[in-house]
C-alpha atoms as a PDB file:
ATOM      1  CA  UNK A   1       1.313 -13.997  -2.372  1.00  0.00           C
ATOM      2  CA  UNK A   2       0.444 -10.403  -1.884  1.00  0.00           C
ATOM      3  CA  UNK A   3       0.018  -8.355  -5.050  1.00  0.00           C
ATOM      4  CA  UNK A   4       3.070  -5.971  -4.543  1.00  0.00           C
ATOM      5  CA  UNK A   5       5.987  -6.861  -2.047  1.00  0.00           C
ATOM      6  CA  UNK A   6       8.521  -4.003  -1.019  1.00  0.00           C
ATOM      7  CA  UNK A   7      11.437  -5.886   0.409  1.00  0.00           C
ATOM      8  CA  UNK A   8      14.339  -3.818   2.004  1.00  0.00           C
ATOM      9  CA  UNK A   9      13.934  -0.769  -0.307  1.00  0.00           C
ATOM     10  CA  UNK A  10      16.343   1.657   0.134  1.00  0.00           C
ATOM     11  CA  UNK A  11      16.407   5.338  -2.111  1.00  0.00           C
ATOM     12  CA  UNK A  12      18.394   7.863  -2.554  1.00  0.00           C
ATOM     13  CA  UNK A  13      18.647  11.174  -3.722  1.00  0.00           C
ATOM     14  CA  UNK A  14      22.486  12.526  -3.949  1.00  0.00           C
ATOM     15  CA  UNK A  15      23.960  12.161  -0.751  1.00  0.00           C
ATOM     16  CA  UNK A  16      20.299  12.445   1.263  1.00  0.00           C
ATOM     17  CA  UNK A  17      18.497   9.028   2.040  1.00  0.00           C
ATOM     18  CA  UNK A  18      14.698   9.176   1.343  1.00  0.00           C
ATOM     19  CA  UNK A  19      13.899   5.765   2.069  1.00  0.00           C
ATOM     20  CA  UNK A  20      15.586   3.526   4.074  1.00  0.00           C
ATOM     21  CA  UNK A  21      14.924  -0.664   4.216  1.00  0.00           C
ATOM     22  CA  UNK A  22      11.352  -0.183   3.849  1.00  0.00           C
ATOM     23  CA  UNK A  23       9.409  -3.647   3.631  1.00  0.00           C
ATOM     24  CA  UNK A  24       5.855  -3.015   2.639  1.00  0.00           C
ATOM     25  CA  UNK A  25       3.033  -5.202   0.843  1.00  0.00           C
ATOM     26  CA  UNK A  26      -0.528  -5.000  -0.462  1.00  0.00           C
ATOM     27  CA  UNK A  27      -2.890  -7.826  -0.804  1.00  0.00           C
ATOM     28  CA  UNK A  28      -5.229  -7.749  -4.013  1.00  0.00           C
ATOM     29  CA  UNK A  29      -7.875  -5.691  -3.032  1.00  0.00           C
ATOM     30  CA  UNK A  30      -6.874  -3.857   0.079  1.00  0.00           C
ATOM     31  CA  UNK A  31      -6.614  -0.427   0.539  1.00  0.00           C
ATOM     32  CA  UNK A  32      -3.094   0.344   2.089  1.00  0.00           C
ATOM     33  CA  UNK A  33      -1.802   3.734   3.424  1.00  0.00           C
ATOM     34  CA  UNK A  34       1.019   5.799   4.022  1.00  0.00           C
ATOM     35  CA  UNK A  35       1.420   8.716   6.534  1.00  0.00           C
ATOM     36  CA  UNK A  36       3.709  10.567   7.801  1.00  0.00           C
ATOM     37  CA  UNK A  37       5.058  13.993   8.207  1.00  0.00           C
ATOM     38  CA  UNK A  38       6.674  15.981   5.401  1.00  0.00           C
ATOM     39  CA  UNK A  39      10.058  14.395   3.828  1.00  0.00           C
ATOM     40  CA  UNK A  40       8.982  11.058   5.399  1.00  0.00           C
ATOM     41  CA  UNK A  41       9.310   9.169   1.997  1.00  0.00           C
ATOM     42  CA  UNK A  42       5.930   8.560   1.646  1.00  0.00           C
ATOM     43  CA  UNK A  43       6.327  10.172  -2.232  1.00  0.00           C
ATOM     44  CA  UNK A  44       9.471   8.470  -2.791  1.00  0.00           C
ATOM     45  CA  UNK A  45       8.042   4.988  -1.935  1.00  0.00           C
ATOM     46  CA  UNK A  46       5.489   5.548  -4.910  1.00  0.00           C
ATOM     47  CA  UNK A  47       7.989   6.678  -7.053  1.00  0.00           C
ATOM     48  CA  UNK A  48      10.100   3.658  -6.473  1.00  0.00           C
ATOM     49  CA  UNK A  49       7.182   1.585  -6.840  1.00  0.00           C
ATOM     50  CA  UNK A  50       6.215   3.245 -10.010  1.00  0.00           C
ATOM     51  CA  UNK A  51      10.148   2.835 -11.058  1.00  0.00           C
ATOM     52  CA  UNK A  52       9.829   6.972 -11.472  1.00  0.00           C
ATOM     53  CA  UNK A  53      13.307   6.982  -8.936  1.00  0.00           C
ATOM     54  CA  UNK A  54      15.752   4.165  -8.990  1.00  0.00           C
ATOM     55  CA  UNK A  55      15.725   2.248  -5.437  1.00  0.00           C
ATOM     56  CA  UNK A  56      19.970   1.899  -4.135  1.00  0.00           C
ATOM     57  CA  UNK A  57      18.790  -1.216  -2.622  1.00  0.00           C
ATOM     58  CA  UNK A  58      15.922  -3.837  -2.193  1.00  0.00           C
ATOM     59  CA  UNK A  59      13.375  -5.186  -4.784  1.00  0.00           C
ATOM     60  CA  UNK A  60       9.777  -4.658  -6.214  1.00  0.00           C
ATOM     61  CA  UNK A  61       7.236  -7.905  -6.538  1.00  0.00           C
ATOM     62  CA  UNK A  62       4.312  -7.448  -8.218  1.00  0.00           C
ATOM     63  CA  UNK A  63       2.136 -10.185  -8.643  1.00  0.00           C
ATOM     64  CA  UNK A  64       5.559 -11.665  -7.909  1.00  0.00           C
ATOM     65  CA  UNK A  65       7.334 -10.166 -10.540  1.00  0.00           C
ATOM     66  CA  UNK A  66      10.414  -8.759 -10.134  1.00  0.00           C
ATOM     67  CA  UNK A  67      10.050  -5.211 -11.669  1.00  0.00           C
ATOM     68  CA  UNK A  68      12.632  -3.609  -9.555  1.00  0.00           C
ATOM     69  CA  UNK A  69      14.576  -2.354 -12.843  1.00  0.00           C
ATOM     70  CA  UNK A  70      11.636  -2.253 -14.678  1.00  0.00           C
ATOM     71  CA  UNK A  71      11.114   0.809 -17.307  1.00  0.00           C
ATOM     72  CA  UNK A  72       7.996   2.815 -16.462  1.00  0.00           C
ATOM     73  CA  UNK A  73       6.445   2.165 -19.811  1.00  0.00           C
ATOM     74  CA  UNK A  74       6.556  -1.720 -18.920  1.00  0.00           C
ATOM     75  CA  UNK A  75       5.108  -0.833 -15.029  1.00  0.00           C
ATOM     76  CA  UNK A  76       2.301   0.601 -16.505  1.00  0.00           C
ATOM     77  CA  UNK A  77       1.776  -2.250 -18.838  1.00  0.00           C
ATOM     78  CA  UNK A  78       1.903  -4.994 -16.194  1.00  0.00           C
ATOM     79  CA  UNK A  79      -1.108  -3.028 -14.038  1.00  0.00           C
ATOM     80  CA  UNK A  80       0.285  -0.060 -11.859  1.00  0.00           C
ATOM     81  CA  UNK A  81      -0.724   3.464 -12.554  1.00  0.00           C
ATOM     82  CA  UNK A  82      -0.309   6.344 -10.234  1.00  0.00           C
ATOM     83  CA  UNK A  83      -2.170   9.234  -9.818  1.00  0.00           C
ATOM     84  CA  UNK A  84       0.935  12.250  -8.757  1.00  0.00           C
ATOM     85  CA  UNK A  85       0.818  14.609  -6.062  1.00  0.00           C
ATOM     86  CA  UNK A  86      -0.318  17.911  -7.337  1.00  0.00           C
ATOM     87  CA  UNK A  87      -2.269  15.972 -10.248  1.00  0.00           C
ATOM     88  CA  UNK A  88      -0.094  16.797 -12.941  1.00  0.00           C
ATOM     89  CA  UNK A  89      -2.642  17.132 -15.132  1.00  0.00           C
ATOM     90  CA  UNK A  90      -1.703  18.451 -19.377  1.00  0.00           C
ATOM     91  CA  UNK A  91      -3.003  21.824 -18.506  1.00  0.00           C
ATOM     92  CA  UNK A  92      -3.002  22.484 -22.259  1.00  0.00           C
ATOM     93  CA  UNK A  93      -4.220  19.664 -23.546  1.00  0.00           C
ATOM     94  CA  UNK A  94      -8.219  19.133 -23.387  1.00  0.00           C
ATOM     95  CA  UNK A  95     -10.028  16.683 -20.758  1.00  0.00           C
ATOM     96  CA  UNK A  96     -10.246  13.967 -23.732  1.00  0.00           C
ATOM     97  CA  UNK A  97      -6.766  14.393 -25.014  1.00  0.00           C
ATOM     98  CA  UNK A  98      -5.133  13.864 -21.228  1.00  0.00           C
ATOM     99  CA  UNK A  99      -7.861  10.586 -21.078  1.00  0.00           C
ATOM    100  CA  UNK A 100      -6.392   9.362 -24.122  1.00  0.00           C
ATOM    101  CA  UNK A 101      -2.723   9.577 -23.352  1.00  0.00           C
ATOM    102  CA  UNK A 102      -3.188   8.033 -20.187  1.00  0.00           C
ATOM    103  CA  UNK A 103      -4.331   5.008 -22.334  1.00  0.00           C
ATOM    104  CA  UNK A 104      -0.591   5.244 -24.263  1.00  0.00           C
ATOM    105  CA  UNK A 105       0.465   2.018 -23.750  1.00  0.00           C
ATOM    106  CA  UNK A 106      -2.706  -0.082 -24.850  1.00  0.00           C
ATOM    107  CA  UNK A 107      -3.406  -0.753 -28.653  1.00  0.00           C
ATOM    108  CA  UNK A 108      -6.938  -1.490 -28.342  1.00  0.00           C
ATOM    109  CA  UNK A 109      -8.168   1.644 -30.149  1.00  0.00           C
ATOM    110  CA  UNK A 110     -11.876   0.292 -29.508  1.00  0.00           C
ATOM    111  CA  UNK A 111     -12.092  -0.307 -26.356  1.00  0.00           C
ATOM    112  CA  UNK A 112     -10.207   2.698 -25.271  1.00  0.00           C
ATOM    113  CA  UNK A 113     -13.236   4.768 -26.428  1.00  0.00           C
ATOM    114  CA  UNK A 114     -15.469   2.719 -24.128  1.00  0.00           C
ATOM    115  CA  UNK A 115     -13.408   3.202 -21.271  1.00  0.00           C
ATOM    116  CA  UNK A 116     -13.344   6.878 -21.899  1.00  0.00           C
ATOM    117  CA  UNK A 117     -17.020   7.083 -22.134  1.00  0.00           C
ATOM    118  CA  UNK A 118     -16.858   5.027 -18.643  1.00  0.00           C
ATOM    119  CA  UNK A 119     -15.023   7.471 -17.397  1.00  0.00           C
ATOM    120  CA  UNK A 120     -17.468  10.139 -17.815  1.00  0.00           C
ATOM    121  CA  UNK A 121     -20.219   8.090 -16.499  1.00  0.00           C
ATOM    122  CA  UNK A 122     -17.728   7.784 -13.342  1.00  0.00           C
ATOM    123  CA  UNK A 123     -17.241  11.485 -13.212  1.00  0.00           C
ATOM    124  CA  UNK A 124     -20.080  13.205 -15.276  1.00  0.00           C
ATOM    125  CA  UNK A 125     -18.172  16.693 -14.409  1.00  0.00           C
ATOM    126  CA  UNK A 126     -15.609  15.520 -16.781  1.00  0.00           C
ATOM    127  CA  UNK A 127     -18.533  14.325 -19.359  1.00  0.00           C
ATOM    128  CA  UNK A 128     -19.410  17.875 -19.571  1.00  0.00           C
ATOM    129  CA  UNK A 129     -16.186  19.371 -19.829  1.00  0.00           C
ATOM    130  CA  UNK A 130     -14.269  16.879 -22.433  1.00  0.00           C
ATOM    131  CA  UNK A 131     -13.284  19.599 -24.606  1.00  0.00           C
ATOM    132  CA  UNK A 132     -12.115  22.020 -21.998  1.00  0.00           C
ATOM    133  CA  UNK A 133      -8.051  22.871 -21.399  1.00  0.00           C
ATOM    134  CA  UNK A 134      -7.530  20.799 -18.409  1.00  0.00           C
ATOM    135  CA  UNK A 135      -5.479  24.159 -16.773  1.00  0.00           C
ATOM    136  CA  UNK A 136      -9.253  25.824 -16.479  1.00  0.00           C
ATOM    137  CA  UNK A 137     -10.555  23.014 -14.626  1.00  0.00           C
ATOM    138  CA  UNK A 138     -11.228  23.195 -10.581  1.00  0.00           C
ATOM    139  CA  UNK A 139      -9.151  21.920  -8.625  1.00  0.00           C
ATOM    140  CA  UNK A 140     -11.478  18.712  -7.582  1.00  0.00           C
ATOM    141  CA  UNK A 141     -12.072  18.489 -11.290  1.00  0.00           C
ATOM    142  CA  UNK A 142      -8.394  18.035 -12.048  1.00  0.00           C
ATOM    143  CA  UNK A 143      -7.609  15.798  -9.070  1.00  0.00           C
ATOM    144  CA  UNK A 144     -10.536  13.259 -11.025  1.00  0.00           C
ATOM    145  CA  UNK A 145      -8.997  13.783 -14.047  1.00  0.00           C
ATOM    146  CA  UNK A 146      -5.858  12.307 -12.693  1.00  0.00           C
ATOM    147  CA  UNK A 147      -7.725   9.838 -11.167  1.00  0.00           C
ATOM    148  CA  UNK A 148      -9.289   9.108 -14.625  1.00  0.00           C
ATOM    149  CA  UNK A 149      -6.375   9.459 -16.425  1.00  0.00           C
ATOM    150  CA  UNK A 150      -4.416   6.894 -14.339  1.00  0.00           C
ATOM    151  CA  UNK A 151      -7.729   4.377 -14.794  1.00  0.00           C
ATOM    152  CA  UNK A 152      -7.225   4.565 -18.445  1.00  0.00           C
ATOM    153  CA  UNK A 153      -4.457   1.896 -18.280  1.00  0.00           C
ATOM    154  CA  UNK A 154      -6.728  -0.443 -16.936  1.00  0.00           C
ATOM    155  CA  UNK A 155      -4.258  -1.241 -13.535  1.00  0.00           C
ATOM    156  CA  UNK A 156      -4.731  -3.760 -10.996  1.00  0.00           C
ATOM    157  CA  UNK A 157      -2.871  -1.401  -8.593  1.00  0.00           C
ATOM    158  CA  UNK A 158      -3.634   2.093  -8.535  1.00  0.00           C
ATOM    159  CA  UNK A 159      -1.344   4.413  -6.462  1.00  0.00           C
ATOM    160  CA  UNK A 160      -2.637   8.196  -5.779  1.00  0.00           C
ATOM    161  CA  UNK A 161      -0.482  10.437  -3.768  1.00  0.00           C
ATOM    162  CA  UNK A 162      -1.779  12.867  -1.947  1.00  0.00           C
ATOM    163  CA  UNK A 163      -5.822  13.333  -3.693  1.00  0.00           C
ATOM    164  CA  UNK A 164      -6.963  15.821  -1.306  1.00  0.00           C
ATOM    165  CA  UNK A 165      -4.236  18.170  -1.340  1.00  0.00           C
ATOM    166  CA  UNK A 166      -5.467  21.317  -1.856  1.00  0.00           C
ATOM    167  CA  UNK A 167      -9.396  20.676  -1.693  1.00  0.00           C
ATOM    168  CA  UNK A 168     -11.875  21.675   0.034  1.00  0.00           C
ATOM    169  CA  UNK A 169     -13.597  19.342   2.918  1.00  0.00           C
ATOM    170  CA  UNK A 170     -16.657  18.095   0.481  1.00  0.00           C
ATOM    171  CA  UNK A 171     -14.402  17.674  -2.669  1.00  0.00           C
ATOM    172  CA  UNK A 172     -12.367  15.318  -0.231  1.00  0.00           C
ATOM    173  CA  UNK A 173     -15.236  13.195   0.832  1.00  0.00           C
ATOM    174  CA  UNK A 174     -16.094  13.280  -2.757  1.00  0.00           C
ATOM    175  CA  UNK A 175     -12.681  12.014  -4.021  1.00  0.00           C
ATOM    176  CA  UNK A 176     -12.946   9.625  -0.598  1.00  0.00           C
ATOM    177  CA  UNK A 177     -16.005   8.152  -2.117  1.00  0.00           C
ATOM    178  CA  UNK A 178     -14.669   7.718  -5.592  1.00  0.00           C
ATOM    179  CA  UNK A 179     -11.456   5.668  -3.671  1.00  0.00           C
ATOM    180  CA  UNK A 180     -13.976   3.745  -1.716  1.00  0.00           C
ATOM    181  CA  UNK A 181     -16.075   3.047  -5.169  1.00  0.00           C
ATOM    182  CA  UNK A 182     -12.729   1.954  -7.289  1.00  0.00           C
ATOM    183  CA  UNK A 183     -11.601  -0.320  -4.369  1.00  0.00           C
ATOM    184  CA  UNK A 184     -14.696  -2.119  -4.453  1.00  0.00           C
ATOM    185  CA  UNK A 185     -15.246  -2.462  -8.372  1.00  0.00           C
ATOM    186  CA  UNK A 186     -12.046  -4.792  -7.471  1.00  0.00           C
ATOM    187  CA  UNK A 187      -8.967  -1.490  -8.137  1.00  0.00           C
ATOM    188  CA  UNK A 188      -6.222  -2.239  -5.146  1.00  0.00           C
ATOM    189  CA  UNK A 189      -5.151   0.936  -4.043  1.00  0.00           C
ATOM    190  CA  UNK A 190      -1.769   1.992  -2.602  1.00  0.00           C
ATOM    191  CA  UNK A 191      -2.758   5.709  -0.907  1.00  0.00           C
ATOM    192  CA  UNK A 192      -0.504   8.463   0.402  1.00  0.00           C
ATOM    193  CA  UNK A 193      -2.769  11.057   2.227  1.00  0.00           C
ATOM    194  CA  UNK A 194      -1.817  13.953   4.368  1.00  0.00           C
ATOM    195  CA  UNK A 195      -5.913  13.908   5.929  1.00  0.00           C
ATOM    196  CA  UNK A 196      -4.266  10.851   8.108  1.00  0.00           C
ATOM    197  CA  UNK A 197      -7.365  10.404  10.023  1.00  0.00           C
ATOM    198  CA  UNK A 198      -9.522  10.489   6.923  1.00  0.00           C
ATOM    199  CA  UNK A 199      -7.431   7.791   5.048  1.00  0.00           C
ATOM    200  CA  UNK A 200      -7.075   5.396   8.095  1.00  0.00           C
ATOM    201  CA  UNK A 201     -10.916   5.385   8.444  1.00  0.00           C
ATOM    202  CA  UNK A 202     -11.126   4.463   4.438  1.00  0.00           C
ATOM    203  CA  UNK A 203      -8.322   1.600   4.208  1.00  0.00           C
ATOM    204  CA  UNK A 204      -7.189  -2.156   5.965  1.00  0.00           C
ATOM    205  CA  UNK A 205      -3.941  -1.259   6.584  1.00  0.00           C
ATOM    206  CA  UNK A 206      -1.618   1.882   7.378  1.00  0.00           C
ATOM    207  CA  UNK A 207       2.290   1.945   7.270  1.00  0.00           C
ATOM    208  CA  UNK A 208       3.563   4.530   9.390  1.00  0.00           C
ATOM    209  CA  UNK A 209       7.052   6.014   7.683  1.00  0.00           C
ATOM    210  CA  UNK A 210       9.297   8.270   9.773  1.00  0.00           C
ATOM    211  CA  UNK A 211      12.514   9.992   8.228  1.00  0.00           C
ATOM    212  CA  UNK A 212      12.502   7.302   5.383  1.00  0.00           C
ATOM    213  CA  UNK A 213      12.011   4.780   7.539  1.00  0.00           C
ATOM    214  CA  UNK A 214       8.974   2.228   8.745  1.00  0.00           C
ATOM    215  CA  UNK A 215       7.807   3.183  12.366  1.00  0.00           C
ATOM    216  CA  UNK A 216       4.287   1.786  13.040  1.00  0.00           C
ATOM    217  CA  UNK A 217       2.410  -1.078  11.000  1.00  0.00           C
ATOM    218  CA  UNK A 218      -1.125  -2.700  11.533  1.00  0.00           C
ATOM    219  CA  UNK A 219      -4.551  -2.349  10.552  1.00  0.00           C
ATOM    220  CA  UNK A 220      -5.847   1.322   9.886  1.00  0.00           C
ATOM    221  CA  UNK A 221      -8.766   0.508  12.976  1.00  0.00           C
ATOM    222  CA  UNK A 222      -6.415  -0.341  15.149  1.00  0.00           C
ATOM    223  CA  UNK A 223      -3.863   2.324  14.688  1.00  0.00           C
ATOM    224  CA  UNK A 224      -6.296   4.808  14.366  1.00  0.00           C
ATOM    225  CA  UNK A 225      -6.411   4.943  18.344  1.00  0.00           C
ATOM    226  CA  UNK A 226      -2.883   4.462  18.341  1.00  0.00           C
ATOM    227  CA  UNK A 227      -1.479   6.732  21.126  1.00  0.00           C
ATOM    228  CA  UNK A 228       1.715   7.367  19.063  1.00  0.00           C
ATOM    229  CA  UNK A 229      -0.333   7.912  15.934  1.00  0.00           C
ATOM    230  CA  UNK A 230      -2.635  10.305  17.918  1.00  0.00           C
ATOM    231  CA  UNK A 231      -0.298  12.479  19.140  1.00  0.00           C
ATOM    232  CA  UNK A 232       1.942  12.883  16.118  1.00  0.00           C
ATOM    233  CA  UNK A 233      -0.580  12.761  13.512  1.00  0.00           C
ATOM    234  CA  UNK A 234      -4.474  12.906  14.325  1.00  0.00           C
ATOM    235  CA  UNK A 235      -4.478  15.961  16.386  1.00  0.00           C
ATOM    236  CA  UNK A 236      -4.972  14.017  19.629  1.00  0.00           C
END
């Protein structure tokens, strides 16, 4: 049983279809990934997953529960946290204060405060800024944050949508090592990346969305010299 199952999802927004019958799953510990251009629905699909939108059709498994009209409180609470696009940070709240809400739903006062001091060991930029307005951080500083901030709920699946937007090239190889180091310390990770080429060579698999809709499937080292892929994504 993978950990989350997409079966048949279909979204909408007014009139416009975002997604349409997208089947998707991620096995526990995997690194999956979405591409595609602009409007694909690669957003959307974490939304729905995330129960942020409201899918028209299909259903959401994780860890084959049924969390399809699940409240995003209870999401959270069952193990998925995403990381937005644009990191969303509380630009007037302080490093600590945006670690500590991202812990809202968990009632373990104590070990809260040990996962926040983990999470400055994980990013000791953050260590030295825990008092600072999260607006003044850089922009690679605020894209961890969000990273942190997501890890606070402790979730099996983590989804992060779009973490190099904006950044420069050794911020992104930076937040690319901090994927690679979550996905090993046993985080499944559910990544929407415009640097295509960059997330294929990090992850197993890549889903390939077109116009709301699944194109290409397969593992990320095999698609990676996709000819179709090439063309319309990788430069080639």
């Amino acid at each position: 049983m993978a950990l989350l199952e997409v079966e048949n999802l279909s979204v909408n927004y007014g009139a416009i279809q975002a997604v349409r019958n997208l089947t998707l799953s991620v096995e526990e510990g995997e690194i999956v990934t979405l591409i595609g251009a602009n409007g694909a629905g690669k957003t959307t699909t974490l939304r729905a997953v995330s129960r942020m939108v409201r899918p028209r059709e299909g259903r959401i498994l994780f860890a084959g529960r049924d969390i399809t009209r699940a409240t995003p409180d209870e999401v959270v609470r069952l193990g998925i946290a995403q990381s937005p696009e644009g990191r969303q940070v509380l630009a007037r709240q302080s490093v600590q204060d945006n670690l500590e809400l991202g812990a809202y739903t968990r009632r373990d006062a104590g070990e809260v405060r040990t996962d926040i001091a983990r999470m400055y060991e994980r990013f000791p930029r953050l260590g030295e800024r825990r008092g600072q307005l999260a607006g003044t951080l850089s922009g690679g500083e605020q894209q961890m944050l969000a990273i942190a901030r997501a890890l606070m709920s402790r979730p099996r699946l983590l989804l992060l949508d779009e973490p190099s937007l904006g950044l420069a090239p050794i911020i992104v190889r930076e937040i690319f090592d901090i994927i690679g180091e979550l996905n090993r310390g046993g985080t499944t990770i559910l990544l929407v990346e415009q640097n295509a080429r960059l997330a294929m060579q990090r992850s197993d698999r890549t889903y390939v969305l077109e116009a709301g809709q699944l194109t290409l499937e397969g593992d990320s080292a095999r698609l990676v010299n996709d000819e179709r892929v090439l063309h319309a994504y990788l430069g080639g």
